[in-house]
Protein backbone atom coordinates (compact mmCIF):
# COMPACT_ATOMS: atom_id res chain seq x y z
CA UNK A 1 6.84 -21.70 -2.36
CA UNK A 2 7.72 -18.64 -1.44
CA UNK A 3 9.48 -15.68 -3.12
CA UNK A 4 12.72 -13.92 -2.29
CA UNK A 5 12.44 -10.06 -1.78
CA UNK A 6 13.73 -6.91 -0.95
CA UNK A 7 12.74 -4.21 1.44
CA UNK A 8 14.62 -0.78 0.14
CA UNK A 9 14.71 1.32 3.61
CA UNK A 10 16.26 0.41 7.12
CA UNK A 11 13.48 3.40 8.61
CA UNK A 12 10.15 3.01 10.18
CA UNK A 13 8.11 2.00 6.81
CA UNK A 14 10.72 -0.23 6.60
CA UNK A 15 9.66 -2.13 9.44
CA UNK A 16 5.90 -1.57 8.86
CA UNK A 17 6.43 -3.81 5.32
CA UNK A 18 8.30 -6.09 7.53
CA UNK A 19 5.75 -7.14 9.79
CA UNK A 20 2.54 -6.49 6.89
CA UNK A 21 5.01 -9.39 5.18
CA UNK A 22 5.12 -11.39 7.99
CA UNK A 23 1.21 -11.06 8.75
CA UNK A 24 0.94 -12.34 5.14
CA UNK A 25 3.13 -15.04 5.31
CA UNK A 26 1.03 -16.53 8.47
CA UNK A 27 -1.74 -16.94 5.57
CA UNK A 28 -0.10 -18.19 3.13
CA UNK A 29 4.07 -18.28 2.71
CA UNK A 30 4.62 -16.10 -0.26
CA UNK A 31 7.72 -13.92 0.61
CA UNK A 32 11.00 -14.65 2.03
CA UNK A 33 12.68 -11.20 3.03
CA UNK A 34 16.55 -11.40 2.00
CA UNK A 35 17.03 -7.95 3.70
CA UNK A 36 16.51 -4.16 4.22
CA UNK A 37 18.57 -2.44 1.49
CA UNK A 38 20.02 0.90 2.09
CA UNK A 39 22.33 2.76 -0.65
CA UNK A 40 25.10 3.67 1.38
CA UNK A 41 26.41 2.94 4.61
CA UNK A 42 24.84 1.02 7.64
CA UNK A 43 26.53 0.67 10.50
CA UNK A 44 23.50 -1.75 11.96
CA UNK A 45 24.15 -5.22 10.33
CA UNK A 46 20.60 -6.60 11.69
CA UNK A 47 17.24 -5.11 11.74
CA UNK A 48 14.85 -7.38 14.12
CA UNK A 49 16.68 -10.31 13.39
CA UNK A 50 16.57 -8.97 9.32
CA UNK A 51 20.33 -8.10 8.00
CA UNK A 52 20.84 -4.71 6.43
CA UNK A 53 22.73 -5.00 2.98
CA UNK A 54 24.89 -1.81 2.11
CA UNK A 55 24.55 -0.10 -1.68
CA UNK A 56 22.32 -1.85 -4.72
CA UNK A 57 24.99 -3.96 -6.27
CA UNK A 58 23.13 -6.99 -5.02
CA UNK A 59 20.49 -6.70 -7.40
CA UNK A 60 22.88 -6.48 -10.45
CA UNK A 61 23.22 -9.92 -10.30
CA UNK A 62 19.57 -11.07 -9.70
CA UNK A 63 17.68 -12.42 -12.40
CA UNK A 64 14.56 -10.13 -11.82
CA UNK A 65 14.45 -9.32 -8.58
CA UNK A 66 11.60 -8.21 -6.45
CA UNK A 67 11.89 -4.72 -4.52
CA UNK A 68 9.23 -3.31 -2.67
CA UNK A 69 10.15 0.13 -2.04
CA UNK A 70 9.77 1.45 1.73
CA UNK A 71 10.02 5.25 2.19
CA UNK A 72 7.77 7.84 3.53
CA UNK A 73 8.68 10.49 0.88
CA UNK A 74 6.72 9.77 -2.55
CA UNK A 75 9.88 11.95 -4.41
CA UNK A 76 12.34 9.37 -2.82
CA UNK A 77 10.27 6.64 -4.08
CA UNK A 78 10.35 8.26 -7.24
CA UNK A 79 14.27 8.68 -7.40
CA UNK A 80 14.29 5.15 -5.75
CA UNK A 81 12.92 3.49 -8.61
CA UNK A 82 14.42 4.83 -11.24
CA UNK A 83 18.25 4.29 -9.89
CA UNK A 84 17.00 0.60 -9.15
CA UNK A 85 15.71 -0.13 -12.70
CA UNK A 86 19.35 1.67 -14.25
CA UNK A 87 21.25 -0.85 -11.63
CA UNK A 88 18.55 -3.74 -13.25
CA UNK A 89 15.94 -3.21 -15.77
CA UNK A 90 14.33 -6.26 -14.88
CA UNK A 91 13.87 -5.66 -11.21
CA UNK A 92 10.06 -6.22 -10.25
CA UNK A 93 8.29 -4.19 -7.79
CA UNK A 94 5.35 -5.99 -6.63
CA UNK A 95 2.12 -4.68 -4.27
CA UNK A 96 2.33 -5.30 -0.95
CA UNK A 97 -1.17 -5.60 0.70
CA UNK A 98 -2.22 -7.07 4.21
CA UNK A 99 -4.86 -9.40 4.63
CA UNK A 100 -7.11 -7.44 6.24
CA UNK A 101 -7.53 -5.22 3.38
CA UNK A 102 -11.13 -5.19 1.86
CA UNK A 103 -11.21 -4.31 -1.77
CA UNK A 104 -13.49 -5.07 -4.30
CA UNK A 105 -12.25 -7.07 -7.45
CA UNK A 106 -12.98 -4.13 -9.62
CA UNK A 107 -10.35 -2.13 -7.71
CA UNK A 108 -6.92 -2.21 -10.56
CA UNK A 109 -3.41 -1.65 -9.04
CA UNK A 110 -0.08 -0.92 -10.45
CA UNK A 111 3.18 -1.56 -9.29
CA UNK A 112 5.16 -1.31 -5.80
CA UNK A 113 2.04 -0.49 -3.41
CA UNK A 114 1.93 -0.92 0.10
CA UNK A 115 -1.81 -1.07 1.47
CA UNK A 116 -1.75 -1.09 5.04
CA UNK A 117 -4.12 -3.26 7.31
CA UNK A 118 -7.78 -2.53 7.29
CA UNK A 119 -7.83 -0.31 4.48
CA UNK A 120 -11.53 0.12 2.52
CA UNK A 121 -10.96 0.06 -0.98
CA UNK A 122 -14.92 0.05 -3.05
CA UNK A 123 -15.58 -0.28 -6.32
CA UNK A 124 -13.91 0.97 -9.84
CA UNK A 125 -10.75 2.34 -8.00
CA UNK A 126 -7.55 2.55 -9.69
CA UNK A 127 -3.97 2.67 -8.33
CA UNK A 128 -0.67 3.86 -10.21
CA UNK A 129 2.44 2.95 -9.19
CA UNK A 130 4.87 3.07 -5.45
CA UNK A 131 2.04 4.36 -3.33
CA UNK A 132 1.23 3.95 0.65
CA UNK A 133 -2.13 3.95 1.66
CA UNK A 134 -1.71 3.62 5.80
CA UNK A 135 -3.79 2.24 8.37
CA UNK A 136 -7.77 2.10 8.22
CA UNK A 137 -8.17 4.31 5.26
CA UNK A 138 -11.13 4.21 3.02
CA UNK A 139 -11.06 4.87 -0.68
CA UNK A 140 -14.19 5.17 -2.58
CA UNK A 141 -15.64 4.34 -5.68
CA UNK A 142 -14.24 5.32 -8.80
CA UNK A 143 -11.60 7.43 -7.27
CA UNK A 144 -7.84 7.85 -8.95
CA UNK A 145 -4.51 7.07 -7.18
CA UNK A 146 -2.00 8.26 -9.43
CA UNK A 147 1.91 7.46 -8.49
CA UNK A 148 3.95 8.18 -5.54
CA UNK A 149 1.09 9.32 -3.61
CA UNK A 150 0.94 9.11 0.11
CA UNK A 151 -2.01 8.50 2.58
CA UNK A 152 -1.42 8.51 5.92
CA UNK A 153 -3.66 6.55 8.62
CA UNK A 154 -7.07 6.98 8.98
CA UNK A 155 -7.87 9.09 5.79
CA UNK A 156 -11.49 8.98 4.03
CA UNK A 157 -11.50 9.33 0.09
CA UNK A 158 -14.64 9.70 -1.35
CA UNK A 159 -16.34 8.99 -4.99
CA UNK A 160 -14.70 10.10 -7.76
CA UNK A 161 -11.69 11.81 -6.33
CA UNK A 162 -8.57 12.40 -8.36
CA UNK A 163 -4.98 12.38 -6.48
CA UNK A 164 -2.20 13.82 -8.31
CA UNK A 165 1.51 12.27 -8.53
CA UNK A 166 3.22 12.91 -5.56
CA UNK A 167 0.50 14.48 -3.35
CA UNK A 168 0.25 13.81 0.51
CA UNK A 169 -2.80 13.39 2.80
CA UNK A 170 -2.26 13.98 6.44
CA UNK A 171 -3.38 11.70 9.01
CA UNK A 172 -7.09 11.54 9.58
CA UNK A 173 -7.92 14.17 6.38
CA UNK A 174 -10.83 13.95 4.56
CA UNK A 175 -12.36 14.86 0.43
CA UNK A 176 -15.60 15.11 -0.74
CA UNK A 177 -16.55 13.55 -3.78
CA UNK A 178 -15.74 14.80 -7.37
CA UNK A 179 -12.55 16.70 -6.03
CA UNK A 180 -9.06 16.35 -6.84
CA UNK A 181 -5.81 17.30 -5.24
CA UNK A 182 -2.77 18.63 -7.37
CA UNK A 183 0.52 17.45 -8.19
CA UNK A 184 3.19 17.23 -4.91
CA UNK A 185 0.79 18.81 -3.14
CA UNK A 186 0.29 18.02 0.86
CA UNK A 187 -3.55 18.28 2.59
CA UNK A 188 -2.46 18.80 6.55
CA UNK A 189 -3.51 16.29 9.72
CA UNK A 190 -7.36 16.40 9.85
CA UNK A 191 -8.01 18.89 7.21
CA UNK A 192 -11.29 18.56 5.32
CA UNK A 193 -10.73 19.31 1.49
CA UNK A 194 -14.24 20.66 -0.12
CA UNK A 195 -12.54 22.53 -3.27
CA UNK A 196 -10.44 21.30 -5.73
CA UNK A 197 -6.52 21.75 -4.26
CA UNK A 198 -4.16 22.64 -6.74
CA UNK A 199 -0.42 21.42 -7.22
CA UNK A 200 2.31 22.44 -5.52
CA UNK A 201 1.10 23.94 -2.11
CA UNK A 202 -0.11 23.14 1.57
CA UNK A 203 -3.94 23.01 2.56
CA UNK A 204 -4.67 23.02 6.11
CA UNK A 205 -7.88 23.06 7.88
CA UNK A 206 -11.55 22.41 7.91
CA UNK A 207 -12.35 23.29 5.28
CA UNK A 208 -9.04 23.47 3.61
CA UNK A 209 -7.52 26.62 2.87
CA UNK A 210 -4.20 27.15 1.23
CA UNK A 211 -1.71 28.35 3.35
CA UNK A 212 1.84 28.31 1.41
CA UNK A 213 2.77 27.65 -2.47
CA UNK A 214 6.00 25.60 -2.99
């Protein structure tokens, strides 16, 4: 039987969970989309054939309901979250990840993830909390995912890499093993990180130099 959920967002993520959710459902039927919430006003009532639902009162009235949480910004997620667990404390957030996902069974996850399709993820890797790993990206053994992090498609994580809360990796970046990358910071399209990057700032290039502190 499937489950009744949410998608928070009427954007394009929003319609990326859409059809990952769909591609899972033609496995096995797990989750029955009720809608695309947005807090505030819509003026679309239907998103491909999906109705938009204005504000969060809906959930207020859920016994715990499931939200996945579809936004490109890891600080919206953030704020997201937190105003959705005030509105109900029992709200759920489950992971969202597409079938053709490979993952070892050593790899731990939190809550409210979206893994794109055919995603790498090896052995020993843990996963905190509302991140997006995008299309074909490969994460490597024993490497961190804190919360709210983003990875855009086609990134390659390797070994033992820590990435802060918040932090951003541009589309097609790359880390060498045993680095990290600091709190809210964002690693630019293609950019190969070989040092440490600390938080707060932009690192662009190959390698990756820091071009502006937030």
């Amino acid at each position: 039987m499937s489950s009744s959920i949410f998608i928070f967002g009427a954007g394009g993520v929003a319609r990326e969970v859409a059809w990952i959710i769909d591609d899972i459902n033609k496995v096995e039927p797990k989750w029955d989309i009720k809608g695309f919430l947005v807090d505030g006003k819509c003026t679309t009532n239907y998103i491909d054939k999906i109705p938009v639902i204005n504000g969060l009162n809906c959930l207020k009235d859920n016994q715990s309901p499931k939200v996945i949480i579809a936004v490109g910004s890891g600080a919206k997620r953030a704020e997201i979250a937190s105003r959705i667990l005030s509105i109900n404390s029992e709200t759920q957030f489950p992971n969202i990840i597409h079938p053709s996902v490979i993952k070892s069974n050593l790899v731990s996850f939190g809550v409210g993830n979206i893994i794109y399709p055919n995603c790498v993820i090896t052995t020993n890797v843990v996963i905190g909390n509302y991140n997006q790993i995008h299309i074909a990206s490969v994460l490597s053994h024993d490497s961190i995912v804190k919360d709210y992090v983003t990875i855009l498609p086609g990134c390659n994580i390797s070994g033992n890499v820590v990435l802060n809360e918040g932090c951003s990796l541009g589309v097609g970046s790359k880390i060498i093993q045993q680095k990290s990358v600091g709190r809210n910071s964002f690693i630019g399209a293609g950019a190969i990180v070989i040092n440490s990057i600390p938080e707060g700032v932009l690192a662009v290039g190959i390698p990756a130099i820091i071009k502006k502190k937030y």
